[in-house]
PDB file of N, CA and C in Angstrom:
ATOM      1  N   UNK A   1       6.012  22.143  -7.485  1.00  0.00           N
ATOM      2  CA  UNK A   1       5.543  20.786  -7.380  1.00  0.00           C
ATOM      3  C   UNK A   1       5.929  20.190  -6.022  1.00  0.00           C
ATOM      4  N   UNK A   2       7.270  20.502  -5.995  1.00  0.00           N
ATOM      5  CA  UNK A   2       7.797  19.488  -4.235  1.00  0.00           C
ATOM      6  C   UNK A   2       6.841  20.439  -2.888  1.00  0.00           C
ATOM      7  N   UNK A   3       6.188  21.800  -3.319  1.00  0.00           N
ATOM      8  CA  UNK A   3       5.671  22.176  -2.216  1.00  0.00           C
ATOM      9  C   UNK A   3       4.297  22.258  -1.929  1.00  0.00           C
ATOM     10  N   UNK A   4       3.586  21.322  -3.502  1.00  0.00           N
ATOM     11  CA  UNK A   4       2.701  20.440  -3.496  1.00  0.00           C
ATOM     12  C   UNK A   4       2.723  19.586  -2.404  1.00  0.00           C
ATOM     13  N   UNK A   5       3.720  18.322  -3.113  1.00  0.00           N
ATOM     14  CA  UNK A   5       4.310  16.978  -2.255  1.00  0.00           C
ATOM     15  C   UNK A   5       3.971  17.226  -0.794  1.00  0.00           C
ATOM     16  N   UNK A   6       4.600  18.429  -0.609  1.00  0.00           N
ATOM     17  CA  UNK A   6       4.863  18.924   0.725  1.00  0.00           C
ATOM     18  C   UNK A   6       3.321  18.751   1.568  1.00  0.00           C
ATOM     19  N   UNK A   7       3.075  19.642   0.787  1.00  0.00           N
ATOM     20  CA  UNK A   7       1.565  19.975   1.411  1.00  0.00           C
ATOM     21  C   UNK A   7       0.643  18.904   1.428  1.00  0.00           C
ATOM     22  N   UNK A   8       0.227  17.808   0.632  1.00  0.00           N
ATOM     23  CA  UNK A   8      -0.347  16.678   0.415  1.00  0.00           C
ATOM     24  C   UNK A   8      -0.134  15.491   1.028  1.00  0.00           C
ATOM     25  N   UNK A   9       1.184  16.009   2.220  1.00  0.00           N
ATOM     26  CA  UNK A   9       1.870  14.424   3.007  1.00  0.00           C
ATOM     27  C   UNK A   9       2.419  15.030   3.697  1.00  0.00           C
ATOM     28  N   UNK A  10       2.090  16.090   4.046  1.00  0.00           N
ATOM     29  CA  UNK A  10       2.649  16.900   6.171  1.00  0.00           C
ATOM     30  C   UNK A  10       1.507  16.371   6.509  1.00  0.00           C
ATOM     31  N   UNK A  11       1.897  16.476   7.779  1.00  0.00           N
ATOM     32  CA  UNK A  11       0.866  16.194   8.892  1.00  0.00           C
ATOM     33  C   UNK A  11      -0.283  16.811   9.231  1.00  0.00           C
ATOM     34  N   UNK A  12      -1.192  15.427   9.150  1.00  0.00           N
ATOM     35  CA  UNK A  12      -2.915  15.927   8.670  1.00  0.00           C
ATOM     36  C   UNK A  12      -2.920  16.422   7.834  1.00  0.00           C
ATOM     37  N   UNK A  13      -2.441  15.937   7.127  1.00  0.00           N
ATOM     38  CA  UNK A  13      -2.715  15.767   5.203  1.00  0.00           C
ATOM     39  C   UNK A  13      -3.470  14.636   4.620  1.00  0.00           C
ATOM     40  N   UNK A  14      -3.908  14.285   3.550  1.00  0.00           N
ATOM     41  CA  UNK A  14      -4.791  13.671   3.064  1.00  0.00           C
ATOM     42  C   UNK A  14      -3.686  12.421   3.434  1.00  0.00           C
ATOM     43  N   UNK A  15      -2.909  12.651   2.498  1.00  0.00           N
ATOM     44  CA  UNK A  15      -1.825  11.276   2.330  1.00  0.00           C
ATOM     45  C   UNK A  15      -0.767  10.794   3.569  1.00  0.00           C
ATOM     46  N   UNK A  16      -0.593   9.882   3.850  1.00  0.00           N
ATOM     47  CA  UNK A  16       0.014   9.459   5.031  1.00  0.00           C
ATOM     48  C   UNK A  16       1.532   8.682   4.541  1.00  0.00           C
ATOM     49  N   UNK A  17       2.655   9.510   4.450  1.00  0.00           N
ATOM     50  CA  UNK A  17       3.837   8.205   3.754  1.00  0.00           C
ATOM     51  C   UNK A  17       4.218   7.699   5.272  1.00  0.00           C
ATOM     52  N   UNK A  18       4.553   6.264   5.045  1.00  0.00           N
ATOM     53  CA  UNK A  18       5.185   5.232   5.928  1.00  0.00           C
ATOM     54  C   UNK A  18       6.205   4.824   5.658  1.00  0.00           C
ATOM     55  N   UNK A  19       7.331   4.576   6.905  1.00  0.00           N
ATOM     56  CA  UNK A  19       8.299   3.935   6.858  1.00  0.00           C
ATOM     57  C   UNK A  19       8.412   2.109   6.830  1.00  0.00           C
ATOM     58  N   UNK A  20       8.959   1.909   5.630  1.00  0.00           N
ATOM     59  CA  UNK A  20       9.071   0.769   5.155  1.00  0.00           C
ATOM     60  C   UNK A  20       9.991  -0.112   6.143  1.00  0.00           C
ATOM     61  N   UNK A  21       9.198  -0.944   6.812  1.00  0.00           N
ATOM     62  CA  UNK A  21       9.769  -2.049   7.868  1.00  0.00           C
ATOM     63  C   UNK A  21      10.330  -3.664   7.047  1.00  0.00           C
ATOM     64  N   UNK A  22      11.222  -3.699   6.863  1.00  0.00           N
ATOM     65  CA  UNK A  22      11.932  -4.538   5.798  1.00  0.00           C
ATOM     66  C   UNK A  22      11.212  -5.668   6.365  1.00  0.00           C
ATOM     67  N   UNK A  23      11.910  -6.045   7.779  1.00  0.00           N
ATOM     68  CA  UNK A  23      11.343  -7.544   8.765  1.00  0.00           C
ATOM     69  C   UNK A  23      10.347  -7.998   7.770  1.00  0.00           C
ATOM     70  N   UNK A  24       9.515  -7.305   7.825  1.00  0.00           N
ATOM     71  CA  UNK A  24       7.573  -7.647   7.896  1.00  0.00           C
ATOM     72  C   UNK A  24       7.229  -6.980   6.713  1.00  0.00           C
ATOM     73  N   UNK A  25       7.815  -6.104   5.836  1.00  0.00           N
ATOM     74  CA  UNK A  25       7.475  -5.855   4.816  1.00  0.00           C
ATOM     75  C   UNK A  25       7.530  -6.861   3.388  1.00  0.00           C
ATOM     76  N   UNK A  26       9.178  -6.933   3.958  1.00  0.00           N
ATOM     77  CA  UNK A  26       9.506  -7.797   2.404  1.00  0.00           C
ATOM     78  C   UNK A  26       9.499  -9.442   2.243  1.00  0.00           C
ATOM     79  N   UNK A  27       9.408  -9.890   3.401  1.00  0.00           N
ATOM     80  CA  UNK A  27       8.665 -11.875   3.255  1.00  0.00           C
ATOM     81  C   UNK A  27       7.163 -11.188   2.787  1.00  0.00           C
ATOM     82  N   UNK A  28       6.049 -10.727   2.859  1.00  0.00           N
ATOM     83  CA  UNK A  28       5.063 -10.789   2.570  1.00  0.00           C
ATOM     84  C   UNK A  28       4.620  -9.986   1.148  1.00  0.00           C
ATOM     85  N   UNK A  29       5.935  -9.522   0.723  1.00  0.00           N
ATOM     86  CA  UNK A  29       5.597  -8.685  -0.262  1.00  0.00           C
ATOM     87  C   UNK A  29       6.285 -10.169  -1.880  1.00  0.00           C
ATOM     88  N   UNK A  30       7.054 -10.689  -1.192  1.00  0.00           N
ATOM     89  CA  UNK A  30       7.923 -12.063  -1.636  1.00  0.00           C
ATOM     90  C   UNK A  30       6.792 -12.830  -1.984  1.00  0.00           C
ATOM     91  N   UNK A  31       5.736 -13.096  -0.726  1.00  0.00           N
ATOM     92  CA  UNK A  31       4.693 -13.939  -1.481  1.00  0.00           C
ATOM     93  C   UNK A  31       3.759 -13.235  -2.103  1.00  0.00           C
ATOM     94  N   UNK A  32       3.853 -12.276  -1.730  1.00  0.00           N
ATOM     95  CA  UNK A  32       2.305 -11.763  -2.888  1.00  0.00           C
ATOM     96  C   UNK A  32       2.813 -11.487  -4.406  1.00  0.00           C
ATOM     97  N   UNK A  33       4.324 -11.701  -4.304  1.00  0.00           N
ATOM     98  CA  UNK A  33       4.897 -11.883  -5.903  1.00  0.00           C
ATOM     99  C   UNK A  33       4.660 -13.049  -6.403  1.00  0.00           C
ATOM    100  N   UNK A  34       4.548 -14.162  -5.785  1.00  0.00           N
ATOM    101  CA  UNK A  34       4.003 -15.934  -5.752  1.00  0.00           C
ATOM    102  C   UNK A  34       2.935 -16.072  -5.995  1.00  0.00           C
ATOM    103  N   UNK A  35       2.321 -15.372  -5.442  1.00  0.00           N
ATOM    104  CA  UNK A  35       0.612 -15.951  -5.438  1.00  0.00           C
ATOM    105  C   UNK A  35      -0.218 -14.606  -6.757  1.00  0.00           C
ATOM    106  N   UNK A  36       1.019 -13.439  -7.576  1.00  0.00           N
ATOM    107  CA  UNK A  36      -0.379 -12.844  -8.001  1.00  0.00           C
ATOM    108  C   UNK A  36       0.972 -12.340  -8.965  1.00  0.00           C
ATOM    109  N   UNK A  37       0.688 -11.795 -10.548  1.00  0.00           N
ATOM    110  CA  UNK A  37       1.680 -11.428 -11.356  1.00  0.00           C
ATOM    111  C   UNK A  37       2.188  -9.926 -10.931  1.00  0.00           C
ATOM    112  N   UNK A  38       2.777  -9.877  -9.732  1.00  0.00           N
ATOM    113  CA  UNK A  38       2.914  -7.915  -9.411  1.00  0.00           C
ATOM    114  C   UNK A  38       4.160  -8.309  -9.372  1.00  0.00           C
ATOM    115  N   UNK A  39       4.608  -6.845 -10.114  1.00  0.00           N
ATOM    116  CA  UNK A  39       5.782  -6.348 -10.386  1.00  0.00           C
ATOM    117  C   UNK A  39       6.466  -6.219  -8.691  1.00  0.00           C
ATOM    118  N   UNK A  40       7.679  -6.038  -8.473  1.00  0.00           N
ATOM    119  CA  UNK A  40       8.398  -6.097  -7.049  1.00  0.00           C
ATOM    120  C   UNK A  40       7.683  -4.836  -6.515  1.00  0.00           C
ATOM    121  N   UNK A  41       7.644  -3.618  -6.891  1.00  0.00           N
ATOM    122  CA  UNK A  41       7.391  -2.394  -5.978  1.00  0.00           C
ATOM    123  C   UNK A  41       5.733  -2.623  -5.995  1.00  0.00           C
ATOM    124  N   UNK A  42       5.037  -3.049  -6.726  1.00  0.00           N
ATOM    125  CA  UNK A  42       4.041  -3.289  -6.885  1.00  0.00           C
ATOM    126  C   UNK A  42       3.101  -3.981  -5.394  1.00  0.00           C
ATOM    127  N   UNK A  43       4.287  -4.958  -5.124  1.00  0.00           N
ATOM    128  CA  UNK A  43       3.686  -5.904  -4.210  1.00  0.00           C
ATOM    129  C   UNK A  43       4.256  -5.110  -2.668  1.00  0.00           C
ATOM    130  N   UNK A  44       5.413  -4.494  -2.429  1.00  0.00           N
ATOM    131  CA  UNK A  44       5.742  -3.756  -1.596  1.00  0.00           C
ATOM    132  C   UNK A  44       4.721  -2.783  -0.684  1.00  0.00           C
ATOM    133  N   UNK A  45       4.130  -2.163  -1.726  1.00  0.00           N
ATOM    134  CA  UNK A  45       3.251  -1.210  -2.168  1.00  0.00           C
ATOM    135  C   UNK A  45       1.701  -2.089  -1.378  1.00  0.00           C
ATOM    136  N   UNK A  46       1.758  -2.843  -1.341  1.00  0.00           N
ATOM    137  CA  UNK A  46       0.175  -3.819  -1.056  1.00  0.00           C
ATOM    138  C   UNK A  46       0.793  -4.469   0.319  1.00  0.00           C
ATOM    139  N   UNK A  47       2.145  -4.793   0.267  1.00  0.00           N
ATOM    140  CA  UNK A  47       2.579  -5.285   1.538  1.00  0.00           C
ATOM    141  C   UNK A  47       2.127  -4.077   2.949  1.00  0.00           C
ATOM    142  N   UNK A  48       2.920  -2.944   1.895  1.00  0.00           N
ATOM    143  CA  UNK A  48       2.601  -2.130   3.664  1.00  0.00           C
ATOM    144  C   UNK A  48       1.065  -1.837   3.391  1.00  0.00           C
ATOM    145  N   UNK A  49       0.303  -1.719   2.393  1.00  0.00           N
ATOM    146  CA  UNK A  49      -1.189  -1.348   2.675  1.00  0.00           C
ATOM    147  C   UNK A  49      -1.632  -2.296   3.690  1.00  0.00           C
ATOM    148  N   UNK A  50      -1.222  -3.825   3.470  1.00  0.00           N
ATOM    149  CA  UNK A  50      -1.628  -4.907   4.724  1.00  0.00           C
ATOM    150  C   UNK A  50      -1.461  -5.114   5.886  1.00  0.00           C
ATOM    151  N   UNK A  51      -0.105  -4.129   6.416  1.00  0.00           N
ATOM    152  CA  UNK A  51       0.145  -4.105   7.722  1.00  0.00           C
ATOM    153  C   UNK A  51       0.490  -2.942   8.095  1.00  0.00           C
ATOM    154  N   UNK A  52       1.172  -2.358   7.754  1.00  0.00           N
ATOM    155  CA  UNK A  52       1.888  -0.858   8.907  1.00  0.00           C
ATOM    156  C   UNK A  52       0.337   0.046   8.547  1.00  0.00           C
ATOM    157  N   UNK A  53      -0.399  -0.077   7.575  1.00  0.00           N
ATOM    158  CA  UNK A  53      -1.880   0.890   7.077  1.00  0.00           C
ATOM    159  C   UNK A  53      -2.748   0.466   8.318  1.00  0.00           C
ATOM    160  N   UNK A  54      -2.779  -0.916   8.619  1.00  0.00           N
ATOM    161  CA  UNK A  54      -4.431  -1.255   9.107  1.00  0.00           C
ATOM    162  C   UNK A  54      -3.925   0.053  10.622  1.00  0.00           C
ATOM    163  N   UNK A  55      -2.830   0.517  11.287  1.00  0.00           N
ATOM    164  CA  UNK A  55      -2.402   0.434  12.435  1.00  0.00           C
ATOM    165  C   UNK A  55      -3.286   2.314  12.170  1.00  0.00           C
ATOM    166  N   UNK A  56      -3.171   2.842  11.200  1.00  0.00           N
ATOM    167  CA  UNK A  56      -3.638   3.984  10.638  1.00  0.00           C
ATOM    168  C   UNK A  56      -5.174   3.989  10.740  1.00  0.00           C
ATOM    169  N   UNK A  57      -5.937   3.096  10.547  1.00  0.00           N
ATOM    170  CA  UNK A  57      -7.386   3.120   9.685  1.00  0.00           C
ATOM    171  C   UNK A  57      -8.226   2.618  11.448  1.00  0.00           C
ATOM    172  N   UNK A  58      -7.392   2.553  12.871  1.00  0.00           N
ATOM    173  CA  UNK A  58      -8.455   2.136  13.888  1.00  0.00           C
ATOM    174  C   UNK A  58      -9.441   1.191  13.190  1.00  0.00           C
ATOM    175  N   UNK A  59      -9.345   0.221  12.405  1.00  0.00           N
ATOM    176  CA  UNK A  59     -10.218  -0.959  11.963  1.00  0.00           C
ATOM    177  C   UNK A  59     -11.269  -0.507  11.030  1.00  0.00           C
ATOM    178  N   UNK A  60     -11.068   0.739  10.364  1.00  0.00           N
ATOM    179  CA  UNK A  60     -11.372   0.810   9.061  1.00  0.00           C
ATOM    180  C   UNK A  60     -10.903   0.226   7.884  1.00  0.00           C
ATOM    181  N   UNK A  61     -11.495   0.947   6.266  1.00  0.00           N
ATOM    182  CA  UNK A  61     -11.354   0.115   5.564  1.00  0.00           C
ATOM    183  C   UNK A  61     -10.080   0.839   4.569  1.00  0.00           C
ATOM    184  N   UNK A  62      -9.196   0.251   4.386  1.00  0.00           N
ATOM    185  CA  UNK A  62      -8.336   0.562   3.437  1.00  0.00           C
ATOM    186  C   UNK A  62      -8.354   0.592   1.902  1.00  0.00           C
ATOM    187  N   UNK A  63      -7.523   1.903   1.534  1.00  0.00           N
ATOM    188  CA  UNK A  63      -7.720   1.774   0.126  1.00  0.00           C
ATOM    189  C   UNK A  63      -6.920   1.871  -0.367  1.00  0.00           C
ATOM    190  N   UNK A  64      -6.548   1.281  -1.599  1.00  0.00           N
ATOM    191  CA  UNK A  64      -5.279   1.413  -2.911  1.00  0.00           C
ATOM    192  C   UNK A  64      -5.871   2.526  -3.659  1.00  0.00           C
ATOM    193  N   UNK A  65      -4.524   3.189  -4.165  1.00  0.00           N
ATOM    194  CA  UNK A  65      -4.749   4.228  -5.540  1.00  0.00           C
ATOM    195  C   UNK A  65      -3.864   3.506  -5.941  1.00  0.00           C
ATOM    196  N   UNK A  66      -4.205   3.107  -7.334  1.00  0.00           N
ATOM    197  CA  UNK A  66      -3.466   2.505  -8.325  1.00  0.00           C
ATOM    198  C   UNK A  66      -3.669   2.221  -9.845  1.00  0.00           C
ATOM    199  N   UNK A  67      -3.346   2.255 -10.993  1.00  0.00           N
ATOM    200  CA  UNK A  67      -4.027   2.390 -11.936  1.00  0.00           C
ATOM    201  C   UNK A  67      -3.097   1.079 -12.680  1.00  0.00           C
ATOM    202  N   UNK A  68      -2.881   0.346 -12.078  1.00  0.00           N
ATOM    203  CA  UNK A  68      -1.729  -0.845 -12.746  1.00  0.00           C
ATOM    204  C   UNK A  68      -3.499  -2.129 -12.194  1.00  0.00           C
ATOM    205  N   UNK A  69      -3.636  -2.287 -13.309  1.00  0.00           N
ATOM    206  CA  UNK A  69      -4.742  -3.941 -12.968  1.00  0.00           C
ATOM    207  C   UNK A  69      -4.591  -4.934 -12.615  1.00  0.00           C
ATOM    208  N   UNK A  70      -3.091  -5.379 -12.537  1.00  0.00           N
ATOM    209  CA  UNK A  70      -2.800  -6.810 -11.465  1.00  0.00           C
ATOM    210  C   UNK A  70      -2.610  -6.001 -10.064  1.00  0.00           C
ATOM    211  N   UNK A  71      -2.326  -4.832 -10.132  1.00  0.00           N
ATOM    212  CA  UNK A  71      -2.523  -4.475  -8.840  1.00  0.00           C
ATOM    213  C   UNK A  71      -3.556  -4.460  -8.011  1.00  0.00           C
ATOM    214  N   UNK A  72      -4.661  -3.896  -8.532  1.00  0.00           N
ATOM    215  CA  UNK A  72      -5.542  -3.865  -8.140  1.00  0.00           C
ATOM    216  C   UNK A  72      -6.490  -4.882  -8.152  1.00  0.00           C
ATOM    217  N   UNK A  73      -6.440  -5.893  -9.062  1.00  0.00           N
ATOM    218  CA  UNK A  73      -7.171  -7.389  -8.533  1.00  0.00           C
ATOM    219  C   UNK A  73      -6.248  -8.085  -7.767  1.00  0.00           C
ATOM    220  N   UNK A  74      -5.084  -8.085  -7.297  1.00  0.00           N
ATOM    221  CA  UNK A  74      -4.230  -8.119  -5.870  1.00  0.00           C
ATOM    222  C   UNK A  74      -4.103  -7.681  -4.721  1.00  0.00           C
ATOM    223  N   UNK A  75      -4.794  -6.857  -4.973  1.00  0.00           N
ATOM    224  CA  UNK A  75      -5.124  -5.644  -3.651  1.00  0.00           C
ATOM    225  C   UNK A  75      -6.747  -6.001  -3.470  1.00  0.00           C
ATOM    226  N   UNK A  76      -7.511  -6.507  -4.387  1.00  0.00           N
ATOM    227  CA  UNK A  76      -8.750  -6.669  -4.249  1.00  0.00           C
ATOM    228  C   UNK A  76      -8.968  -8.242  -3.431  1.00  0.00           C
ATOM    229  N   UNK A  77      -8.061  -8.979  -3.993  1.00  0.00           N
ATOM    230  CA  UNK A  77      -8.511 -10.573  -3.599  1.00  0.00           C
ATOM    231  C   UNK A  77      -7.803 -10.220  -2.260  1.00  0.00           C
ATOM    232  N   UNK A  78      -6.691  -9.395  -1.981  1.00  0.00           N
ATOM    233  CA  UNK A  78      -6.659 -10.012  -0.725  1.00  0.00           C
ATOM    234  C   UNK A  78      -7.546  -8.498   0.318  1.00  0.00           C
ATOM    235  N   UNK A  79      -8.641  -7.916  -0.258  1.00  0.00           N
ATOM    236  CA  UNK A  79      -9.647  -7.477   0.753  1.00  0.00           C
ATOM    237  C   UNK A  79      -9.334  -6.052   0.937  1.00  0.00           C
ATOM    238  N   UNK A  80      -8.679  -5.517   0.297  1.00  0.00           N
ATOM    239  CA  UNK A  80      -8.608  -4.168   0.285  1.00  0.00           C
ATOM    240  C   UNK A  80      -9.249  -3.170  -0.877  1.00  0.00           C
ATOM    241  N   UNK A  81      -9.778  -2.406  -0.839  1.00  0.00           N
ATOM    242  CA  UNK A  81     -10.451  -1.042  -1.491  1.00  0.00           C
ATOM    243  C   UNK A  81      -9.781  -0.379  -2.686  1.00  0.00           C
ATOM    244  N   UNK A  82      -9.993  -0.266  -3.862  1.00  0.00           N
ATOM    245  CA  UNK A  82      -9.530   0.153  -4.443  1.00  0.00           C
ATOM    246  C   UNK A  82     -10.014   1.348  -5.328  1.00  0.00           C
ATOM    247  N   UNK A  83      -9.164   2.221  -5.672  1.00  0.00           N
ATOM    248  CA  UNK A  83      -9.349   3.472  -6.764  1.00  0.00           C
ATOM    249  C   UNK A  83      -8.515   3.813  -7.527  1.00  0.00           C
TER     250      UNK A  83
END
């Protein structure tokens, strides 16, 4: 399984993991706990899709995988793609 992981999130792999920038991660992840019912990792999770992602996508469109439904109508209202 971890050499799954492995393979699915090395470089030029489908999946891209990011390092979590507290600064700028966690005030915006604070309000999207305010403004929408997401659980803490939940909103973390949508925080970095909103900023450290767009820097990934050259002004494409971003997407959530998520199967939690306040997530994803949270991830939807504020303009991101979901599956």
């Amino acid at each position: 399984m971890l050499n799954q992981f492995e393979s699915d999130c090395g470089e030029g792999a489908l999946i891209t993991l990011l390092r979590l920038e507290p600064r700028t991660i966690l005030p915006l992840a604070q309000r999207l706990v305010t403004q929408y019912p997401l659980r803490t990792m939940d909103a973390v999770h949508l925080a970095v899709s909103l900023t450290d992602a767009v820097a990934l996508t050259d002004g494409g469109e971003i997407t959530v995988a998520t199967r939690d439904k306040r997530q994803a109508e949270a991830a939807r209202a504020c303009g991101l793609a979901v599956i």
